[in-house]
Protein backbone atom coordinates (compact mmCIF):
# COMPACT_ATOMS: atom_id res chain seq x y z
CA UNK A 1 220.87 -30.22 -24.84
CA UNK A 2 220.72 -32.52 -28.12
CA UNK A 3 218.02 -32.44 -30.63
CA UNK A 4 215.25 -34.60 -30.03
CA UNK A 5 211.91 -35.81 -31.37
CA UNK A 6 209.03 -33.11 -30.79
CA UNK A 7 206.85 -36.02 -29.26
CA UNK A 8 209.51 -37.19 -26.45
CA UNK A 9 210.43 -33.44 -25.75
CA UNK A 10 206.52 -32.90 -25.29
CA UNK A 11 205.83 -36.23 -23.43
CA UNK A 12 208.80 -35.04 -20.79
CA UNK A 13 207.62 -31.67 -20.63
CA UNK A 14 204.33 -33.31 -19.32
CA UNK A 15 201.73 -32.13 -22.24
CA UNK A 16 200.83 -35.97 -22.08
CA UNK A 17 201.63 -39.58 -23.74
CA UNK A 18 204.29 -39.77 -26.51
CA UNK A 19 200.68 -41.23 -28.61
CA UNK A 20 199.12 -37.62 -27.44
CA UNK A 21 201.86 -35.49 -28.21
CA UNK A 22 201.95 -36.96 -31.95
CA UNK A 23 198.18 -36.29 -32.28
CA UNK A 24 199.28 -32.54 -31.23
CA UNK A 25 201.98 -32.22 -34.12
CA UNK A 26 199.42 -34.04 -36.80
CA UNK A 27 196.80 -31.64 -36.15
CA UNK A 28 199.16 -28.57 -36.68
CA UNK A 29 198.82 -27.14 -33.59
CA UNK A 30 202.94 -26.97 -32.20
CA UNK A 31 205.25 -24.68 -34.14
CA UNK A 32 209.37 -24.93 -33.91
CA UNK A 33 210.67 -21.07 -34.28
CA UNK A 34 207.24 -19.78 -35.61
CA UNK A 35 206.72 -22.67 -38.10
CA UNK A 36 203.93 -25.09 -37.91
CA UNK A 37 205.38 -28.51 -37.47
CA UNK A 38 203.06 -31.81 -38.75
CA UNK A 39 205.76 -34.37 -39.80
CA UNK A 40 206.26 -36.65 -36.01
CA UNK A 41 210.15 -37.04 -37.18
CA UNK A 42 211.29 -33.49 -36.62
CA UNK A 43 213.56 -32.73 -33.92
CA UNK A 44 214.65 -29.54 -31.63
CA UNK A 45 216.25 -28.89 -29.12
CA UNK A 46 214.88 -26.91 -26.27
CA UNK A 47 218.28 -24.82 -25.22
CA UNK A 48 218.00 -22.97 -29.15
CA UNK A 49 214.71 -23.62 -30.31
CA UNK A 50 211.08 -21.87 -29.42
CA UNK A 51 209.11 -24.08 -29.44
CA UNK A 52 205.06 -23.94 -28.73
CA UNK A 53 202.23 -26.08 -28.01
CA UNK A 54 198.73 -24.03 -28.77
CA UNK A 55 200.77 -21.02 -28.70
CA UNK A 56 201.82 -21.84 -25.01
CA UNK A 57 205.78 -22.14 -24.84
CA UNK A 58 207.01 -25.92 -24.21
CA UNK A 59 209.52 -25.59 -21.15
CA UNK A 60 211.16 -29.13 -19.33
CA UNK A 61 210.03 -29.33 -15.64
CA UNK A 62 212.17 -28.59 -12.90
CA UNK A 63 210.99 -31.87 -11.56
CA UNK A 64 208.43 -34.75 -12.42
CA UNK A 65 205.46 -36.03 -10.29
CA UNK A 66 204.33 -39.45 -9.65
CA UNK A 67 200.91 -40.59 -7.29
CA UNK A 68 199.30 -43.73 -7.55
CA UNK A 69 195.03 -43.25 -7.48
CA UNK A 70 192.31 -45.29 -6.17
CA UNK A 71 190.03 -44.75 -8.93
CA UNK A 72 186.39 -45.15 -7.69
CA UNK A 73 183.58 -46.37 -10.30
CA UNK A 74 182.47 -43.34 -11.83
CA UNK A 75 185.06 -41.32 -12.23
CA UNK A 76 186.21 -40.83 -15.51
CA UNK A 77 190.19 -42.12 -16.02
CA UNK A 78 190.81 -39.81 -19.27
CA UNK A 79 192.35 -36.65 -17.98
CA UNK A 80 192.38 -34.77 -21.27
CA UNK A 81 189.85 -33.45 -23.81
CA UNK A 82 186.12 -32.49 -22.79
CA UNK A 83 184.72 -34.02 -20.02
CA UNK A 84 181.76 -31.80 -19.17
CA UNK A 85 180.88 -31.72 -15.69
CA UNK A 86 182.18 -35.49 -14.36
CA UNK A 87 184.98 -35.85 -11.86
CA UNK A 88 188.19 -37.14 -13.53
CA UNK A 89 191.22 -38.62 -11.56
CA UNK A 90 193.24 -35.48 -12.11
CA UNK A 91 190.64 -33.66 -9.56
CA UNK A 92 191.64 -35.98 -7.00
CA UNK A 93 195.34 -34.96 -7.34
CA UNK A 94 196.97 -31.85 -5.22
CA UNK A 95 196.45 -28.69 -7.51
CA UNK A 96 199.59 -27.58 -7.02
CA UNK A 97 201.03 -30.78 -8.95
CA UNK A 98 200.06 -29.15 -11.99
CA UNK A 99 199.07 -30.79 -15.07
CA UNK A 100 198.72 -34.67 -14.87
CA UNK A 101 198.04 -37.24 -17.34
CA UNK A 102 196.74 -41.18 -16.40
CA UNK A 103 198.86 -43.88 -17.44
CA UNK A 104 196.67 -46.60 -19.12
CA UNK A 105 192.71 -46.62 -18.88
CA UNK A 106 189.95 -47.64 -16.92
CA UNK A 107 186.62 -47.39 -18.05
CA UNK A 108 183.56 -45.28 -15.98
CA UNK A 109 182.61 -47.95 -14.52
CA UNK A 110 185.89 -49.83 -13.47
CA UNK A 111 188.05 -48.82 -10.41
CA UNK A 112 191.33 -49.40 -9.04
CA UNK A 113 195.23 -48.30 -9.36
CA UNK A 114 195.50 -45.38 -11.97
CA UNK A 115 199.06 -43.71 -12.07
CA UNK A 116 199.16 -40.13 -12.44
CA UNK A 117 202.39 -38.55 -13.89
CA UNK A 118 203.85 -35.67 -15.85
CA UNK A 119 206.32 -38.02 -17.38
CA UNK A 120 205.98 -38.95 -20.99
CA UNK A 121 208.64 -40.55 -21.31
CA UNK A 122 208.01 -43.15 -18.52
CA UNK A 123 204.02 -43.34 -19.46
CA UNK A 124 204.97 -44.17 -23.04
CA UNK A 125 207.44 -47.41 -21.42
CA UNK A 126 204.26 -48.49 -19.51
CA UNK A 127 201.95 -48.06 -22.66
CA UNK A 128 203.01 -48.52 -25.54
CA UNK A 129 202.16 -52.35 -26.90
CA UNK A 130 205.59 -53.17 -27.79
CA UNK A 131 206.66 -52.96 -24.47
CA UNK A 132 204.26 -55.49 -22.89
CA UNK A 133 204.40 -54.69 -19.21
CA UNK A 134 201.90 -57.04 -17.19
CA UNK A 135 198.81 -55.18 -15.56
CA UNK A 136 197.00 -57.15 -13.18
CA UNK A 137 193.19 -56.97 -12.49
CA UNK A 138 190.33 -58.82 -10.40
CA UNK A 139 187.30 -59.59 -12.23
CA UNK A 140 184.06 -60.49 -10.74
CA UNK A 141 181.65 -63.00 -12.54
CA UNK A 142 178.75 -64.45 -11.63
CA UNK A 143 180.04 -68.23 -11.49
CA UNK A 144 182.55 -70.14 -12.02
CA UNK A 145 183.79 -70.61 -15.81
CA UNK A 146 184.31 -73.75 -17.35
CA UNK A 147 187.75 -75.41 -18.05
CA UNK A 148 187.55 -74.56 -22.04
CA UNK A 149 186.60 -70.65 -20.55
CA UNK A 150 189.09 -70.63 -18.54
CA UNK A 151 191.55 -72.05 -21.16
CA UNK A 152 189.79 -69.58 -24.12
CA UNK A 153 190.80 -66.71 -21.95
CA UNK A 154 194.36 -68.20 -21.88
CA UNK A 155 194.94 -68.58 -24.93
CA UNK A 156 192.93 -65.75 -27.15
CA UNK A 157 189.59 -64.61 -27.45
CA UNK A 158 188.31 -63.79 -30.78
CA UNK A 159 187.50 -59.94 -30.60
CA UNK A 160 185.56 -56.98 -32.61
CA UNK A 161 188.94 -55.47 -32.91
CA UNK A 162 190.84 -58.89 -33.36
CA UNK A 163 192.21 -61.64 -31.18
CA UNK A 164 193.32 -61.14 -27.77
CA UNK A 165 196.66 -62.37 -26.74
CA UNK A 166 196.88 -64.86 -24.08
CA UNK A 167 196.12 -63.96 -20.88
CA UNK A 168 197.49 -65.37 -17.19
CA UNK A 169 194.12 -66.04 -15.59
CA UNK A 170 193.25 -68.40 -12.15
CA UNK A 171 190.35 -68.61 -10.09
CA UNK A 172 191.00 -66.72 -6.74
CA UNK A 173 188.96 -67.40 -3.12
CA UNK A 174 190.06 -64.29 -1.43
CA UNK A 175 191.39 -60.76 -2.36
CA UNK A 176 194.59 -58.69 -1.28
CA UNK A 177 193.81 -57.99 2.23
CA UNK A 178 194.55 -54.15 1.95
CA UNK A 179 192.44 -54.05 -1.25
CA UNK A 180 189.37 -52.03 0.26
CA UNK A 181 186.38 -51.99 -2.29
CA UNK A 182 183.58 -49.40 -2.42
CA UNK A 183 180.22 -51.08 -2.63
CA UNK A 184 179.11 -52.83 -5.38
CA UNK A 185 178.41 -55.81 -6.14
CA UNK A 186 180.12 -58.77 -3.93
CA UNK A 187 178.25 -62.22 -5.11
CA UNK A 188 180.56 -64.87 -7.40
CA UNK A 189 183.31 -65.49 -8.60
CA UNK A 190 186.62 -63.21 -8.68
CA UNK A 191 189.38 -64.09 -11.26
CA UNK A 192 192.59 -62.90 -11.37
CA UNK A 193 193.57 -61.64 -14.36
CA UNK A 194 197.39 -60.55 -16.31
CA UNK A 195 197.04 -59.03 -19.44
CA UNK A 196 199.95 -57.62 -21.42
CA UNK A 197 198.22 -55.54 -24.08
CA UNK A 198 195.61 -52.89 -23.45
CA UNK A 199 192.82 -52.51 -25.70
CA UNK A 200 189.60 -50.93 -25.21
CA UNK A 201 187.61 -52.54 -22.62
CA UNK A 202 189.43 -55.95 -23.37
CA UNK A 203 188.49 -57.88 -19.97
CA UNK A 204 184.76 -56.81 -20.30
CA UNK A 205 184.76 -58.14 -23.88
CA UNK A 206 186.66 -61.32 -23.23
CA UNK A 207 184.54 -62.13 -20.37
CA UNK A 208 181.01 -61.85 -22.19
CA UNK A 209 182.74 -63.42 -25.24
CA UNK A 210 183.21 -66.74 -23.44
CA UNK A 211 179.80 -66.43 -21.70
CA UNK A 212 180.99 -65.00 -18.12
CA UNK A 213 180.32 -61.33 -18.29
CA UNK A 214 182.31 -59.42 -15.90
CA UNK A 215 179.99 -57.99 -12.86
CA UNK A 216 182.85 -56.36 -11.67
CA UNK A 217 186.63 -54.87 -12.20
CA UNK A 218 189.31 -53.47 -10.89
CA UNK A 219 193.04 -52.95 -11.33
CA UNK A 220 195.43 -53.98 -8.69
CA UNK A 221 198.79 -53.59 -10.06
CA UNK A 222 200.59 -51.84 -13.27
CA UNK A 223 204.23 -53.47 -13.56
CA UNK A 224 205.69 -53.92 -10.38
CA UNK A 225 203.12 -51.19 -8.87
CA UNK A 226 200.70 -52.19 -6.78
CA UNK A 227 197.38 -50.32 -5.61
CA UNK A 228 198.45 -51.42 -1.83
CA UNK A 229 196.72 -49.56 0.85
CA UNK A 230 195.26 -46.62 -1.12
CA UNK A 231 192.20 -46.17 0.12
CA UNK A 232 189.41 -45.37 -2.40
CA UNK A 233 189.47 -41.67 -3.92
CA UNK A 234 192.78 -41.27 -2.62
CA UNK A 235 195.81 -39.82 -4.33
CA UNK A 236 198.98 -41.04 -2.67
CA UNK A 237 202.78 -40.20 -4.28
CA UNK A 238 204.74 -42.83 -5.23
CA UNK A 239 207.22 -43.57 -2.82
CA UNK A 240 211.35 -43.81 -3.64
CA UNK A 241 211.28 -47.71 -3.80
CA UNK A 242 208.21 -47.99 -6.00
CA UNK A 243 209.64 -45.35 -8.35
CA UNK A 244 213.00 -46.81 -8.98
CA UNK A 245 211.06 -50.37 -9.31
CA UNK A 246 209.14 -48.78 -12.57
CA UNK A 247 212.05 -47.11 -13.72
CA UNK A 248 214.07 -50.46 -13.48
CA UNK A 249 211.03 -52.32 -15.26
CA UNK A 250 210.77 -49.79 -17.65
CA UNK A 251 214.66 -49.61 -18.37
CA UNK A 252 215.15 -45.80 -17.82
CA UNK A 253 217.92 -44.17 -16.06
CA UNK A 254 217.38 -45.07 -12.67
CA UNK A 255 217.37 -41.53 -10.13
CA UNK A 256 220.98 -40.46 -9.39
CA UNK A 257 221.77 -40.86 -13.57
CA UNK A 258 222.21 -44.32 -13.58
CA UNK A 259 220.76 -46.33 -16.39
CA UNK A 260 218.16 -48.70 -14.74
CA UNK A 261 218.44 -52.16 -15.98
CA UNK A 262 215.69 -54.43 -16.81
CA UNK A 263 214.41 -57.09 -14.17
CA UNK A 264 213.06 -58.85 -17.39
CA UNK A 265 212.13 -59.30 -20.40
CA UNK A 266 208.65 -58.36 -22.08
CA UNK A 267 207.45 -61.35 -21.11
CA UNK A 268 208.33 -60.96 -17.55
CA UNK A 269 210.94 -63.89 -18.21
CA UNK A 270 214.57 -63.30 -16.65
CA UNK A 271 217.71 -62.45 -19.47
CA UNK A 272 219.31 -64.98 -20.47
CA UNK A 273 222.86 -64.71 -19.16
CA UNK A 274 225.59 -65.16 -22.30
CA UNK A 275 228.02 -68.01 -21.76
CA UNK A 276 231.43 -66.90 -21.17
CA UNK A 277 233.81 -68.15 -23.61
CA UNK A 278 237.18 -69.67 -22.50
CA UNK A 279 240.17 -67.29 -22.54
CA UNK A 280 242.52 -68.48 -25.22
CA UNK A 281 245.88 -69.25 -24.83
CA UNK A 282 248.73 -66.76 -26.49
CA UNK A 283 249.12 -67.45 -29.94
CA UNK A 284 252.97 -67.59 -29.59
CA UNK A 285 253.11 -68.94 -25.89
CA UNK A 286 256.38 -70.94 -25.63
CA UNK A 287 256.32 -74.32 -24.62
CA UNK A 288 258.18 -75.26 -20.88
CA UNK A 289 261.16 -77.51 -21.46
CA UNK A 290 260.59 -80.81 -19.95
């Protein structure tokens, strides 16, 4: 194996994000060969170096697992740190899939599509702001917004933590027809909302800041991944197709070792395809006789 960073060899060893695995090296607490390792541009290389996490040795995974959750309301998204006595989605995986982290968050009190993986590498693609990978969600408010709400949500909404970027938003009359809700509030208006950056609590904020606060939300698709027929609390793996869809929208190596290729660009618009330029003629090409 080649060197690589400590936070990518972490992330795809499944301790957690690529962001998680750096907090691990800042705070001292990997070593590389009995060394304690804080600077996040060291390298190693797992065939010749010993390398531990909390004194736990870091080993790649035979294999990596993927399942898509229905989150309920109340259950807490956040799979690491201390979370007491409350139900996270990591207790509604199988136990025997091991250490799982969520990819992106929903608060307590949202619900809908949360993927669980032990892939860093492939949770960092889906994260990570530079990236921009669409996540779409349903919002419930209690009437129908304005034209300049609607068109503040579109464009930016001046937050505590900045301004938004735009957001795809329309009005909607019905849901998904396999979406199955838990119970909760059902009365007004549901939008349907694309964000491309994730920060915390962003469509609960955005909402209240225009004067619609959301009543209720929940996620319906990450990427090309959709929540589909999941039924609430349940913890379904991802099958091949949707798995080679997120590693083609991600642009990782698609399964079999070939590179997956983008279906777009960050903005979910298509490539542009380069012009081909005209072959040119031999520079010494002899001219026919007439």
């Amino acid at each position: 194996m080649a060197e690589e960073r400590l936070q990518k060899l972490m992330a795809a060893a499944g301790v957690g994000s690529r962001r998680k695995c750096e907090e691990l090296i800042a705070d001292g607490r990997v070593q590389v060969n009995g060394q304690v390792v804080t600077e996040l541009g060291t390298k190693a290389d797992l065939a010749c170096d010993r390398v531990l996490v909390d004194g736990k040795p870091l080993k790649a995974p035979d294999r990596h697992h993927y399942f898509k959750v229905h989150k309920p309301r109340g259950v807490l998204s956040d799979t690491g740190g201390d979370t007491g006595e409350r139900r996270t989605v990591a207790d509604l995986a199988p136990a025997e899939a091991g250490r799982l982290f969520a990819v992106g968050r929903l608060d307590l009190h949202s619900e809908g599509l949360v993927l669980l993986t032990d892939d860093g590498e492939l949770a960092h693609r889906l994260t990570h702001p530079r990236y921009e990978h669409a996540k779409t969600y349903y919002v419930l408010v209690e009437t129908l917004p304005t034209v300049d709400a609607l068109h503040a949500l579109r464009t930016g909404v001046e937050l505590p933590d900045g301004r938004s970027a735009p957001a795809e938003v329309e009005v909607v009359q019905t849901l998904p027809p396999e979406l199955k809700l838990s119970r909760g509030p059902e009365q007004g208006v549901w939008l349907r909302m694309v964000l491309r950056e994730g920060k915390k609590r962003q469509i609960r904020h955005m909402t209240a800041a225009v004067g619609y606060p959301t009543l209720r939300l929940v996620r319906w698709a990450i990427g090309p991944l959709t929540l589909g027929t999941v039924t609430l609390g349940e913890c379904v793996p991802l099958s091949p197709t949707e798995l080679r869809a997120l590693r083609t929208a991600t642009g990782l190596a698609a399964p079999g070792g070939k590179p997956g290729r983008r279906q777009d660009d960050a903005r979910g618009r298509k490539p542009k395809t380069p012009a081909r330029s005209k072959p040119r003629p031999p520079a010494n090409r002899r001219q026919r006789p007439r």
